[in-house]
C-alpha atoms as a PDB file:
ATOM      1  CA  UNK A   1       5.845   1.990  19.412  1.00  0.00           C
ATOM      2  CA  UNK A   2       7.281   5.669  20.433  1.00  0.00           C
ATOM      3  CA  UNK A   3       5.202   6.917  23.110  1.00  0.00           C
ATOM      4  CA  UNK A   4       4.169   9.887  21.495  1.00  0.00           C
ATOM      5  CA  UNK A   5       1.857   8.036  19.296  1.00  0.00           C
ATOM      6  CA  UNK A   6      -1.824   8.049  19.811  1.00  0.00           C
ATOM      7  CA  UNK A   7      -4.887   6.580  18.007  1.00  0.00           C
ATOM      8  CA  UNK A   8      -6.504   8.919  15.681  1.00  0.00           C
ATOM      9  CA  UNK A   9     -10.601   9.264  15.089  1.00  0.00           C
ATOM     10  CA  UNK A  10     -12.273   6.373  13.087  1.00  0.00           C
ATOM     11  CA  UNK A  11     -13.163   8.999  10.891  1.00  0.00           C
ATOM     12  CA  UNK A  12      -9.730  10.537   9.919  1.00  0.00           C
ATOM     13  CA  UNK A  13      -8.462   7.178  10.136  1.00  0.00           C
ATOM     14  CA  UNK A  14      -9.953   4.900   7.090  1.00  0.00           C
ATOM     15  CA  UNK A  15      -9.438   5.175   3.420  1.00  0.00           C
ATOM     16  CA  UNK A  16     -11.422   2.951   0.452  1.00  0.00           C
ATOM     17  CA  UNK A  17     -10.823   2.888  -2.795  1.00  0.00           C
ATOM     18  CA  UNK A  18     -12.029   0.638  -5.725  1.00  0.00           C
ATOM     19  CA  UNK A  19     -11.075   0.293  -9.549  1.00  0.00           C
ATOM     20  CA  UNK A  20     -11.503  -1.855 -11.796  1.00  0.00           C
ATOM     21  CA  UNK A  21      -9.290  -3.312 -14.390  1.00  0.00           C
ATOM     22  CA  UNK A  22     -10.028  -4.869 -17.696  1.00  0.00           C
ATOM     23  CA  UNK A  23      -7.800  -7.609 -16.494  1.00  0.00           C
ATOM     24  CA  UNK A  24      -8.378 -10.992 -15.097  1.00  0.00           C
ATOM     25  CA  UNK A  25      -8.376 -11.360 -11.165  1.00  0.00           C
ATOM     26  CA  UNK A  26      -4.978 -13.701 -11.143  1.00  0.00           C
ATOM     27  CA  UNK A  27      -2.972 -10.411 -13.112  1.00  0.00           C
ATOM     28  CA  UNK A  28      -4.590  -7.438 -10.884  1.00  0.00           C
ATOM     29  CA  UNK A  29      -3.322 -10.200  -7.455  1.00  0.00           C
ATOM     30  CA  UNK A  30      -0.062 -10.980  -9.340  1.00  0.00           C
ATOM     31  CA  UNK A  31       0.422  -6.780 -10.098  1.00  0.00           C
ATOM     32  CA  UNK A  32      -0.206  -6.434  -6.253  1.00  0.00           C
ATOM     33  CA  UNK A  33       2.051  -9.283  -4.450  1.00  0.00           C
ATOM     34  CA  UNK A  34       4.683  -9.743  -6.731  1.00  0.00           C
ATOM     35  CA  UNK A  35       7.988  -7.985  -6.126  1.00  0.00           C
ATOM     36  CA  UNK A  36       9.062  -7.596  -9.465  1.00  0.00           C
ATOM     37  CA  UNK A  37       5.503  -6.025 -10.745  1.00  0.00           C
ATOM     38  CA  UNK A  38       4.634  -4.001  -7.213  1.00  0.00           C
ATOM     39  CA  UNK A  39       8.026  -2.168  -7.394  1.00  0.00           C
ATOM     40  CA  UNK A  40       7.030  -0.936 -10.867  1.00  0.00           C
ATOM     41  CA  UNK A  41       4.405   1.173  -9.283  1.00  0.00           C
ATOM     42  CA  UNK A  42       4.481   1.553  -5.832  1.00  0.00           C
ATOM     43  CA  UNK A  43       4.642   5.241  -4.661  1.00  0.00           C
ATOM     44  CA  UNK A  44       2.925   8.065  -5.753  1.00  0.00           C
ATOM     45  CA  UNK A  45       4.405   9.947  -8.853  1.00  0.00           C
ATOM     46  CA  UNK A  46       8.080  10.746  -9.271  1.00  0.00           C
ATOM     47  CA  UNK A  47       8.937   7.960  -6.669  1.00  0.00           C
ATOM     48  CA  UNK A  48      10.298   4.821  -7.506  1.00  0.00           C
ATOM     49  CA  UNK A  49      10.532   1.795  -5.315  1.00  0.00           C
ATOM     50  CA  UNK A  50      14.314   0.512  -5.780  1.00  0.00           C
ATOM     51  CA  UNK A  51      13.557  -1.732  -2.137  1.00  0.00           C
ATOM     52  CA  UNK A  52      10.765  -4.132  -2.901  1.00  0.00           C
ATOM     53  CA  UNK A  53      10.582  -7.276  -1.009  1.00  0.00           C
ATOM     54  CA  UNK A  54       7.631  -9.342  -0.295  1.00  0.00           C
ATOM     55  CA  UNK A  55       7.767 -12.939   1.945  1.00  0.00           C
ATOM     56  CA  UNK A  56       4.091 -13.782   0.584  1.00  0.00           C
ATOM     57  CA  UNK A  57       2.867 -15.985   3.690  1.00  0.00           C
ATOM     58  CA  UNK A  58       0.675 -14.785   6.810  1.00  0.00           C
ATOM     59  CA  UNK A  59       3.961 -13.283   9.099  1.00  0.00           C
ATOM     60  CA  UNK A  60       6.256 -12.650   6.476  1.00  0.00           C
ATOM     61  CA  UNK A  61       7.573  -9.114   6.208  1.00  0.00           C
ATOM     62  CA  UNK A  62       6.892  -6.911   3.280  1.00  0.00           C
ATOM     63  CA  UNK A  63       9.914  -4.275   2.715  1.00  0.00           C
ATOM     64  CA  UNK A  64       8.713  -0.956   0.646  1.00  0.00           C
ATOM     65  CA  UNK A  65      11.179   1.837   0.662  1.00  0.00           C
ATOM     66  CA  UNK A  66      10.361   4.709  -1.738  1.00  0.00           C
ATOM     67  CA  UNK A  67      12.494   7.737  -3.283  1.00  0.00           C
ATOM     68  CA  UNK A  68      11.976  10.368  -4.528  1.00  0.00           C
ATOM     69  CA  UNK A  69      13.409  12.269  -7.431  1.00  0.00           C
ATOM     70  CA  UNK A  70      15.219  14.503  -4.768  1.00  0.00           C
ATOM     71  CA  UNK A  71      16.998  11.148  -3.600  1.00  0.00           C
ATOM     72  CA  UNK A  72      15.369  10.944  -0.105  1.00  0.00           C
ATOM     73  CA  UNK A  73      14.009   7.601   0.276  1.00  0.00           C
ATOM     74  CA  UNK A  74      11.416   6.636   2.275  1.00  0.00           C
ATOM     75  CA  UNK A  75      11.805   2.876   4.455  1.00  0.00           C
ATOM     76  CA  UNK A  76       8.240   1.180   4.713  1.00  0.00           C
ATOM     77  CA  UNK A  77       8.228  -2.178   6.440  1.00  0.00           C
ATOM     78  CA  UNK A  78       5.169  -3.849   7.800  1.00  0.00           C
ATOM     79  CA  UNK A  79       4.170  -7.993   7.934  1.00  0.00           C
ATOM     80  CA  UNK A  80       2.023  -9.624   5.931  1.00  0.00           C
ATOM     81  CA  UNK A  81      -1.888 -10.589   7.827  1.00  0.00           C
ATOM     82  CA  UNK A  82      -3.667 -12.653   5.206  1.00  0.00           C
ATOM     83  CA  UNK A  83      -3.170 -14.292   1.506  1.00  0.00           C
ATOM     84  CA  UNK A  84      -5.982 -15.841  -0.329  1.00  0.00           C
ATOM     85  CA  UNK A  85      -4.546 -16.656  -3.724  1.00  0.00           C
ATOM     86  CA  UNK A  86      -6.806 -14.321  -6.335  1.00  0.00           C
ATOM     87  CA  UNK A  87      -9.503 -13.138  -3.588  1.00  0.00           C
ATOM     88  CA  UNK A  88      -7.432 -11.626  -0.766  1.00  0.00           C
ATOM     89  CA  UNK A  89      -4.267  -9.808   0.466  1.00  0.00           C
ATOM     90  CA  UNK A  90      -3.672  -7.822   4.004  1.00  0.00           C
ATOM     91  CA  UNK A  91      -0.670  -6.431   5.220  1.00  0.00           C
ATOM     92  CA  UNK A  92       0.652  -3.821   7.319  1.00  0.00           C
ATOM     93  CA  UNK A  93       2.785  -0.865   6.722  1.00  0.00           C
ATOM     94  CA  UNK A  94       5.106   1.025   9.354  1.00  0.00           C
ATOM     95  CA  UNK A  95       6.855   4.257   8.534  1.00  0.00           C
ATOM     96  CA  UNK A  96       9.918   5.592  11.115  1.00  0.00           C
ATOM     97  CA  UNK A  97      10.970   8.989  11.480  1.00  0.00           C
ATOM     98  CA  UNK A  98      14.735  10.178  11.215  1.00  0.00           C
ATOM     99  CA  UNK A  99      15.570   8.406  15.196  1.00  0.00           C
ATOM    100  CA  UNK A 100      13.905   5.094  14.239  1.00  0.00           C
ATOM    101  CA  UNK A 101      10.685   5.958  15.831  1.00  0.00           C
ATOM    102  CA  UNK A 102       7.549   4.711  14.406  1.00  0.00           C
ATOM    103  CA  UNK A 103       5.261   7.340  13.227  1.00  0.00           C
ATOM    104  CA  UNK A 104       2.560   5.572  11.569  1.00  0.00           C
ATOM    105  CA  UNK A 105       0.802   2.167  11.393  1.00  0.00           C
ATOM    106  CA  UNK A 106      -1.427   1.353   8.245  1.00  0.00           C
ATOM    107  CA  UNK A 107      -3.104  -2.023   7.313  1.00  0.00           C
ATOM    108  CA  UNK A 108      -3.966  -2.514   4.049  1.00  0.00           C
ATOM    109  CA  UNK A 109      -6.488  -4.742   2.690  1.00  0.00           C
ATOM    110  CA  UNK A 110      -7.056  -5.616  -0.806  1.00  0.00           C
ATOM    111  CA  UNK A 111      -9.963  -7.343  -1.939  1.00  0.00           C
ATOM    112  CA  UNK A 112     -10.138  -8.879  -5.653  1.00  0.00           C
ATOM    113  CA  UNK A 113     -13.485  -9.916  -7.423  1.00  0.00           C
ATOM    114  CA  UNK A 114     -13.875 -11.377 -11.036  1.00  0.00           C
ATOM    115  CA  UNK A 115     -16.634  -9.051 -13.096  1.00  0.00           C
ATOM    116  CA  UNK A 116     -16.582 -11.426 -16.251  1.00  0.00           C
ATOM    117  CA  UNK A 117     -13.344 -10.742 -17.541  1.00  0.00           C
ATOM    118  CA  UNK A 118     -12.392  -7.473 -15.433  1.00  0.00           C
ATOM    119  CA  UNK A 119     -11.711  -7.509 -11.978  1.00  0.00           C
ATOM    120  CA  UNK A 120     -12.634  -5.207  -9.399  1.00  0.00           C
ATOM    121  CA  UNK A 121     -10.063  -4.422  -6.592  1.00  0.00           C
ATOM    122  CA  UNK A 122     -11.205  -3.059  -3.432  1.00  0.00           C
ATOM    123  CA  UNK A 123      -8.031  -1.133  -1.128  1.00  0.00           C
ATOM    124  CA  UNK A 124      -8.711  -0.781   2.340  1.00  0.00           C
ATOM    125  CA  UNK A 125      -6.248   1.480   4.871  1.00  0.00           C
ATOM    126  CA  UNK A 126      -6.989   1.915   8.086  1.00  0.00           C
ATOM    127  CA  UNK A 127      -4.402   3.571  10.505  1.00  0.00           C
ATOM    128  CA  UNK A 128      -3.952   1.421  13.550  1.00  0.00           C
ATOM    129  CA  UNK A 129      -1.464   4.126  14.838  1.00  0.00           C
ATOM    130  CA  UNK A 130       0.178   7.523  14.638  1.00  0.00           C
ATOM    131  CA  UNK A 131       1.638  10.589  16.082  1.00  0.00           C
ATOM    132  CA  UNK A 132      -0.003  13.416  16.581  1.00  0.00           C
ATOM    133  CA  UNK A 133       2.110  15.570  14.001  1.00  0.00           C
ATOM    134  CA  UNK A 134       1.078  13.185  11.286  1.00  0.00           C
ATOM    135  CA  UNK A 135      -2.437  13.728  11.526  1.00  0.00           C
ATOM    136  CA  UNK A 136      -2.536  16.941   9.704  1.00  0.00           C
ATOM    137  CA  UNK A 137      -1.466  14.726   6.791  1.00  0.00           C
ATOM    138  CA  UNK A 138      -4.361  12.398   6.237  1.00  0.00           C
ATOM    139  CA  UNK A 139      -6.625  15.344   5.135  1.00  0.00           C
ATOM    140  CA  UNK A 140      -6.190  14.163   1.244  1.00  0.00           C
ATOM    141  CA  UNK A 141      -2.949  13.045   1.321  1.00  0.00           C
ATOM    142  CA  UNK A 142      -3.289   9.215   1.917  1.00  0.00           C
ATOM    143  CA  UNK A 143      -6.078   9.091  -0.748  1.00  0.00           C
ATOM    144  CA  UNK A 144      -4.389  11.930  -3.131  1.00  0.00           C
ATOM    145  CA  UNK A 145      -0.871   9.045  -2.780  1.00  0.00           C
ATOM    146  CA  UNK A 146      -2.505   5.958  -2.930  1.00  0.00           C
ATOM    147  CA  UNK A 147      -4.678   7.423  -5.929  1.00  0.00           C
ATOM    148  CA  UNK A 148      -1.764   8.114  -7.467  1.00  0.00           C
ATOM    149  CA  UNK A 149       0.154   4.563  -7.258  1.00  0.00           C
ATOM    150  CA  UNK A 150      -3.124   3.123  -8.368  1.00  0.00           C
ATOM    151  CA  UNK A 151      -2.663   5.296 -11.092  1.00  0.00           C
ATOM    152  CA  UNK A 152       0.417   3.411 -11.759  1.00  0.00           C
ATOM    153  CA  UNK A 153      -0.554  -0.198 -11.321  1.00  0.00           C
ATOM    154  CA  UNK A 154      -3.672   0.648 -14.295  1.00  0.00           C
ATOM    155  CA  UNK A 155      -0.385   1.178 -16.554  1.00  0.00           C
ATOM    156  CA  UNK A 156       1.379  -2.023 -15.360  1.00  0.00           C
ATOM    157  CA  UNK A 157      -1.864  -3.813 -15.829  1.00  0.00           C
ATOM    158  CA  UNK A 158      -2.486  -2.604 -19.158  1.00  0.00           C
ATOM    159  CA  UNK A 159       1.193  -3.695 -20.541  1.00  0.00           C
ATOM    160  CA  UNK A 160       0.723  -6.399 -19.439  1.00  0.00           C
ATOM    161  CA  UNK A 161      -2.259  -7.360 -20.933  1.00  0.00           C
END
């Protein structure tokens, strides 16, 4: 890590989010940690995700690069914590800035629970690490982007359905 990074306040730091989906647990954890169906809405809007890799297996790396309509694209790598098949997925994210330096480090657990036939899906981010020019940022913008791509997944979900 770039030693300009620092650890921001626990309370600037965390993000939760639920929804729930009238879809059964197994789609909502397929939607989430397979390739094919994550790259479909990964991003916030008017990014697509044409780098989507995921090595599903505690230590495997997880490869998320976003663009946007303006072309830029935006390399996310991280590794992969925990997999429980329908209950449980954890990974980390990483973004660099133009050098290579890291400027932030997310995790990102997502919880799945069975409501009869729906499933409720609990994302937690926490940032383990970032600079101090990125903290500005998480006012709104973490949950305003991840609200977003959530928005997203609810429309994968539903076609597939």
């Amino acid at each position: 890590m770039d030693a300009r990074a620092e650890y921001v306040p626990a309370d600037k730091a965390n993000l939760v989010l639920k929804r729930t989906f009238d879809a059964p647990v197994a789609l909502v954890y397929k939607v989430w940690t397979d390739p094919y169906h994550l790259a479909q809405w990964w991003g916030p809007h008017g990014y697509t995700t044409p780098v989507c890799e995921v090595d599903l297996r505690p230590g495997g790396i997880i490869r998320l690069h976003m663009e946007g309509a303006d072309g830029v694209r935006n390399p996310s790598n991280g590794v992969v914590r925990e997999v429980v098949e329908n209950e449980r997925f954890a990974f980390t994210t990483t973004w660099d800035d133009d050098t290579g330096a890291q400027m932030i480090e997310l995790l990102n657990t997502v919880t799945f629970q069975a409501i009869g036939d729906r499933t409720e899906m609990t994302l937690h981010t926490q940032v383990l690490k970032i600079t101090r020019e990125l903290v500005p940022e998480l006012d709104g913008g973490m949950e305003e982007g991840w609200s977003q791509s959530l928005e997203k997944m609810a429309t994968v979900i539903a076609n597939l359905s």
